[in-house]
C-alpha atoms as a PDB file:
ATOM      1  CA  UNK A   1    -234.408 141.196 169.140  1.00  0.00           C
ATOM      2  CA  UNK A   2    -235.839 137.406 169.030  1.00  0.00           C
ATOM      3  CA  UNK A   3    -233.933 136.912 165.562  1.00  0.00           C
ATOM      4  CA  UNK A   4    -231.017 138.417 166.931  1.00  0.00           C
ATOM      5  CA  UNK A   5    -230.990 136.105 170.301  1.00  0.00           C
ATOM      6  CA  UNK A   6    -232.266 133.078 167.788  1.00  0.00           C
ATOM      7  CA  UNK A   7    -229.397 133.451 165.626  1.00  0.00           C
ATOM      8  CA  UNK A   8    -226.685 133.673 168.648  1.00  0.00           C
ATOM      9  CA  UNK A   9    -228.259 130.449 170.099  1.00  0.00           C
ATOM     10  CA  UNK A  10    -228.237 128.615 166.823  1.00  0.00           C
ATOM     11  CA  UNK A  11    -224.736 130.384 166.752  1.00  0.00           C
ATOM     12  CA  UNK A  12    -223.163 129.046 169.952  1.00  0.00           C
ATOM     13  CA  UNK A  13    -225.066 125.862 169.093  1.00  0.00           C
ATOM     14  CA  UNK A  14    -223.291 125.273 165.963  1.00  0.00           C
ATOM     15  CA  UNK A  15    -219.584 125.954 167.575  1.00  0.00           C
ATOM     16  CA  UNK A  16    -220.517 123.406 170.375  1.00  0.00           C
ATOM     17  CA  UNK A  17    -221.597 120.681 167.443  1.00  0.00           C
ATOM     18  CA  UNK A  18    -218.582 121.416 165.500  1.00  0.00           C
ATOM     19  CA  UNK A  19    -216.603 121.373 169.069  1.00  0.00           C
ATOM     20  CA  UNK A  20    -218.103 117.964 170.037  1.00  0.00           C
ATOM     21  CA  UNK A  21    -217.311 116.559 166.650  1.00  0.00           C
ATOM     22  CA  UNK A  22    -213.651 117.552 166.355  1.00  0.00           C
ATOM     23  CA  UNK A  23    -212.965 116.173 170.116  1.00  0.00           C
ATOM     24  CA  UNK A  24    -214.853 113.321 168.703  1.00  0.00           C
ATOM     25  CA  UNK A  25    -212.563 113.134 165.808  1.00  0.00           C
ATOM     26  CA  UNK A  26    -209.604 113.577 167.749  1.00  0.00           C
ATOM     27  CA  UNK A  27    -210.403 110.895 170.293  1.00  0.00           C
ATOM     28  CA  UNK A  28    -210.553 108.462 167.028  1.00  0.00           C
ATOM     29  CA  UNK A  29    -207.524 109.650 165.928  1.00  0.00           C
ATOM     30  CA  UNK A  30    -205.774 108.794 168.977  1.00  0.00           C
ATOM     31  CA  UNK A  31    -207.275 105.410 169.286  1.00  0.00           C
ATOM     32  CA  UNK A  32    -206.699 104.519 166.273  1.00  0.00           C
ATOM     33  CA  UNK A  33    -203.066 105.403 166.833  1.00  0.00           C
ATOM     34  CA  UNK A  34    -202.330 104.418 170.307  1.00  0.00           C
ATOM     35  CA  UNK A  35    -203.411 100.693 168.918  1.00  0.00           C
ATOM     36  CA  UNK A  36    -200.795 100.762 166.260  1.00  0.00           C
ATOM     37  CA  UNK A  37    -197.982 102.277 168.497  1.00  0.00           C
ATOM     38  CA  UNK A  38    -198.424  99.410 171.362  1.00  0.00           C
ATOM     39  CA  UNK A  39    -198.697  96.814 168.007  1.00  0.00           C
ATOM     40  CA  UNK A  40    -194.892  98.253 167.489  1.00  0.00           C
ATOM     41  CA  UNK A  41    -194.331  98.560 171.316  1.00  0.00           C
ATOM     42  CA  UNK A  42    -195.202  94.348 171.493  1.00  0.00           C
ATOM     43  CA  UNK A  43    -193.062  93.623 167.986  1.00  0.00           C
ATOM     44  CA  UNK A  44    -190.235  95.411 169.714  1.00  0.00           C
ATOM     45  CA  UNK A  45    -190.148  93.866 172.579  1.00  0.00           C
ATOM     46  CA  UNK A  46    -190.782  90.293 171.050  1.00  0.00           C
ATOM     47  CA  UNK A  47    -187.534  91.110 168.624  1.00  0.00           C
ATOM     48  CA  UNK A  48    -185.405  91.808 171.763  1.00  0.00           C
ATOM     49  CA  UNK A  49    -186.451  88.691 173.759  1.00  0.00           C
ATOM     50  CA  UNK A  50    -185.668  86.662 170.471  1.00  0.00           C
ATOM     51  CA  UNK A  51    -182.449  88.653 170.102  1.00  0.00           C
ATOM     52  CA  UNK A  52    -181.085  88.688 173.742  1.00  0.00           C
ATOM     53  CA  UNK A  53    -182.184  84.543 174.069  1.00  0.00           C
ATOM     54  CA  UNK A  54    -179.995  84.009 170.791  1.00  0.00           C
ATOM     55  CA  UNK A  55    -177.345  86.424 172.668  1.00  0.00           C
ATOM     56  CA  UNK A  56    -177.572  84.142 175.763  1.00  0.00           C
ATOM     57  CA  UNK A  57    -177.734  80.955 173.812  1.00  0.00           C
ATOM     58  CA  UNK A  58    -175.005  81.765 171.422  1.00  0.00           C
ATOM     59  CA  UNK A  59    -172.304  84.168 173.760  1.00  0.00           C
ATOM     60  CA  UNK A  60    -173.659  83.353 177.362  1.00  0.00           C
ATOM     61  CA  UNK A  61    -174.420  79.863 178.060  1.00  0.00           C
ATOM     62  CA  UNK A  62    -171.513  77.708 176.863  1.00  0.00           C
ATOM     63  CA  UNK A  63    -169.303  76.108 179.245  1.00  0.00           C
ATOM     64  CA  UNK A  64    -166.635  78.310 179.468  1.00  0.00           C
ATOM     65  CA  UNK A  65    -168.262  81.420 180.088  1.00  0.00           C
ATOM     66  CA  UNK A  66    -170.549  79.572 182.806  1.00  0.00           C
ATOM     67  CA  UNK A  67    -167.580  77.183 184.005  1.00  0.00           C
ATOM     68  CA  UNK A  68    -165.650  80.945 184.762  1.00  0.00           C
ATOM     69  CA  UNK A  69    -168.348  82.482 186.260  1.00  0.00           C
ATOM     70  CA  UNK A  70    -169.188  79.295 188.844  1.00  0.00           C
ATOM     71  CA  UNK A  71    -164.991  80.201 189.414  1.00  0.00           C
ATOM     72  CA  UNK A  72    -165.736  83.547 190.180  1.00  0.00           C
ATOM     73  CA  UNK A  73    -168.387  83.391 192.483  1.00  0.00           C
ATOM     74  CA  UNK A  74    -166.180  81.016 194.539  1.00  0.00           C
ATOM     75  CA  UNK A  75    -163.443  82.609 194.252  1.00  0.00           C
ATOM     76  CA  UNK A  76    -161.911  85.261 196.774  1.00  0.00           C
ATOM     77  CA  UNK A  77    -162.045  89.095 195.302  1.00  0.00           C
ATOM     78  CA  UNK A  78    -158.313  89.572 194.255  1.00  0.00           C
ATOM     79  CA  UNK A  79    -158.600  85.711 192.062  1.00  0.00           C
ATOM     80  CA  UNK A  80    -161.859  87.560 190.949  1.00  0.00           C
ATOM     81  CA  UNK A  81    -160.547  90.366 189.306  1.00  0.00           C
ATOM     82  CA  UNK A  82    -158.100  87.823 187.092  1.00  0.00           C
ATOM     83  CA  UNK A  83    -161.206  85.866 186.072  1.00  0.00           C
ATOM     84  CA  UNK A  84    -162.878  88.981 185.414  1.00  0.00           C
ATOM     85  CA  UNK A  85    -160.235  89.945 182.809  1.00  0.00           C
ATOM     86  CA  UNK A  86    -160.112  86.362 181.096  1.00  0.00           C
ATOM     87  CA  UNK A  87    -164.256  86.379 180.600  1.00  0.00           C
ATOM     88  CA  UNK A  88    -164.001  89.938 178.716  1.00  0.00           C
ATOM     89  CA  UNK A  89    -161.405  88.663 177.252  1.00  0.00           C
ATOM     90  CA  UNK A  90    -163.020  85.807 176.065  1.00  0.00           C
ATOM     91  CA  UNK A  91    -166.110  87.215 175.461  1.00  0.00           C
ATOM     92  CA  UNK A  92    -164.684  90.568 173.563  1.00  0.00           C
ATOM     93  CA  UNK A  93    -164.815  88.909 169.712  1.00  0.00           C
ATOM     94  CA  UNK A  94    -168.156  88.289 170.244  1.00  0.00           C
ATOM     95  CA  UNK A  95    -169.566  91.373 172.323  1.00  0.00           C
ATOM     96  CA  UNK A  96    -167.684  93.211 169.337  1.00  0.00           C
ATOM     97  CA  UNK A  97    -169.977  91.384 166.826  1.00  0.00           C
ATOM     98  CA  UNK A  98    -173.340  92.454 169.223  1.00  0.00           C
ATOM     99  CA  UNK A  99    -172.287  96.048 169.198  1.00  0.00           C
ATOM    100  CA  UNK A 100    -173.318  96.238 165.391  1.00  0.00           C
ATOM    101  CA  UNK A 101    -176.912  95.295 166.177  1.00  0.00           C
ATOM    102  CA  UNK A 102    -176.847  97.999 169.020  1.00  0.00           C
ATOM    103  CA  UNK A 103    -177.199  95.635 171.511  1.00  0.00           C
ATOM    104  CA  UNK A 104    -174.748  97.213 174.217  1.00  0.00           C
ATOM    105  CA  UNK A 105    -175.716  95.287 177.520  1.00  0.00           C
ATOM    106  CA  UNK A 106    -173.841  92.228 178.477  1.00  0.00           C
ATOM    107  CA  UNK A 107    -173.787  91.876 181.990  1.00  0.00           C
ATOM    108  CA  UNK A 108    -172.639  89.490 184.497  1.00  0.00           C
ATOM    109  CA  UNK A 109    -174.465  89.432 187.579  1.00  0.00           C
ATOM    110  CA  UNK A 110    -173.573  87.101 191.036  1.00  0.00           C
ATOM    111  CA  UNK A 111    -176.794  85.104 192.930  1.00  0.00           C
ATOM    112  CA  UNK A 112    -176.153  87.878 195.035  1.00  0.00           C
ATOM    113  CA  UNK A 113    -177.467  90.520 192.963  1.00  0.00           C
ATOM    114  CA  UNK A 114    -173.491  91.649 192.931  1.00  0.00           C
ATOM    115  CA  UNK A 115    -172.149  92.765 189.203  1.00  0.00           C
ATOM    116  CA  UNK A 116    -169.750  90.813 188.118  1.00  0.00           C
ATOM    117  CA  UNK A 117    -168.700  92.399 184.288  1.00  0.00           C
ATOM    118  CA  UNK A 118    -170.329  94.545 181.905  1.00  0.00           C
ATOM    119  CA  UNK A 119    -169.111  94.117 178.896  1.00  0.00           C
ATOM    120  CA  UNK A 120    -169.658  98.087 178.113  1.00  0.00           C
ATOM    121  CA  UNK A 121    -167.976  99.449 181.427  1.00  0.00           C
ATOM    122  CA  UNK A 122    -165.519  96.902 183.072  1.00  0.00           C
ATOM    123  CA  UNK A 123    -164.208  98.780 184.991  1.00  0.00           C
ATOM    124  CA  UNK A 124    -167.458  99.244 187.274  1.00  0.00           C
ATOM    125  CA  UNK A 125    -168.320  96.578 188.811  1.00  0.00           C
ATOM    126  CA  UNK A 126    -169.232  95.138 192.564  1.00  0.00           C
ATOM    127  CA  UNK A 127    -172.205  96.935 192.802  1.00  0.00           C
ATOM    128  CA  UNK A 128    -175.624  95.450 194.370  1.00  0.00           C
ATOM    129  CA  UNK A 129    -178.226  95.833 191.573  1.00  0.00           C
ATOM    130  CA  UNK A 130    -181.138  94.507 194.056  1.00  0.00           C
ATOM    131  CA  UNK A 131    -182.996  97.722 194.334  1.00  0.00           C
ATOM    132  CA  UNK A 132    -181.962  99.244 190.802  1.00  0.00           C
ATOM    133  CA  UNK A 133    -182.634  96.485 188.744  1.00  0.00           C
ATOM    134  CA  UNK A 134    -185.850  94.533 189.365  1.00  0.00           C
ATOM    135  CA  UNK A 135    -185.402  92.495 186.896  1.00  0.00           C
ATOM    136  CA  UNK A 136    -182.257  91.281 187.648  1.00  0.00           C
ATOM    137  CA  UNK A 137    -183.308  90.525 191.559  1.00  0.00           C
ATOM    138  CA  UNK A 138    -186.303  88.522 190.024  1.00  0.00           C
ATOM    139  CA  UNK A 139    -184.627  86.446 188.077  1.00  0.00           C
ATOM    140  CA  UNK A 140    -182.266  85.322 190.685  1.00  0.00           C
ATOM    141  CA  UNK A 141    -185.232  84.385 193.437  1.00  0.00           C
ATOM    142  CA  UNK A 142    -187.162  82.367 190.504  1.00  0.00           C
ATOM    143  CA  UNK A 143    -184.347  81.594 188.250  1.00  0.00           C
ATOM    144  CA  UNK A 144    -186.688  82.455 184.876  1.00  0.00           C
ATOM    145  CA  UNK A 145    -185.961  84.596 182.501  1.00  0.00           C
ATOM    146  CA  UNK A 146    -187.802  87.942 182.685  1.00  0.00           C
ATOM    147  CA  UNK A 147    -188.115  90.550 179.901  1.00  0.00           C
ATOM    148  CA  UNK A 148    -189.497  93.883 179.190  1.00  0.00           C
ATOM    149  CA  UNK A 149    -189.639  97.323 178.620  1.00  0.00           C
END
């Protein structure tokens, strides 16, 4: 009977090493993995910022896309909607050429927090973004750029 009981303890011993040693294992694994996903996570999001600051430096801030959307914000809402037209239409060779690298979101957004254009959807627009898009409300109280994901 004691060999029998011994051998069930050494048993049930055994399973719980064995156990211990594949969470053990596991928990390595996961590490070891969760520190290269958030290296990829942080290279991501470094190649965006680069790519949306060219974006901005190359489509957005030249003097007539700024110069139309000073005119807009100004502007009463039926002259809006013509200025609206002109900046996609001005800005349409060159969203075009973004689309290839998948970038997709060009928007124009008022001091106000109001959209102005996006490039994807022009048709919606008008909208306040202050409690949908952080970002966007941030930028406009501390005028710097903000990024993320």
């Amino acid at each position: 009977m004691f060999f029998i009981l011994a051998s069930v303890f050494l048993f049930l011993a055994l399973l719980l090493y064995i156990h211990e040693r594949h969470l053990k294992g596991k928990s390595a694994y996961i590490k070891e993995n969760l520190g290269i996903l958030s290296q990829q996570i942080d290279a991501t999001i470094e190649n965006l910022r680069n790519f949306s600051q060219y974006a901005h430096e190359q489509v957005v801030d030249r003097s007539e896309v700024t110069g139309l959307m000073e005119e807009a914000w100004h502007a009463l809402e039926a002259e809006r909607s013509v200025i609206r037209k002109r900046l996609y239409d001005l800005l349409q060779p060159e969203y075009e050429h973004l689309l290839r690298f998948k970038f997709r979101q060009l928007h124009f957004v008022f001091p106000d927090n109001r959209s102005f254009l996006r490039m994807h959807a022009p048709e919606d627009f008008g909208d306040d973004l202050s409690q949908t898009r952080a970002t966007i409300r941030v930028v406009n109280e501390t005028h710097k750029p903000v990024s993320g994901f």
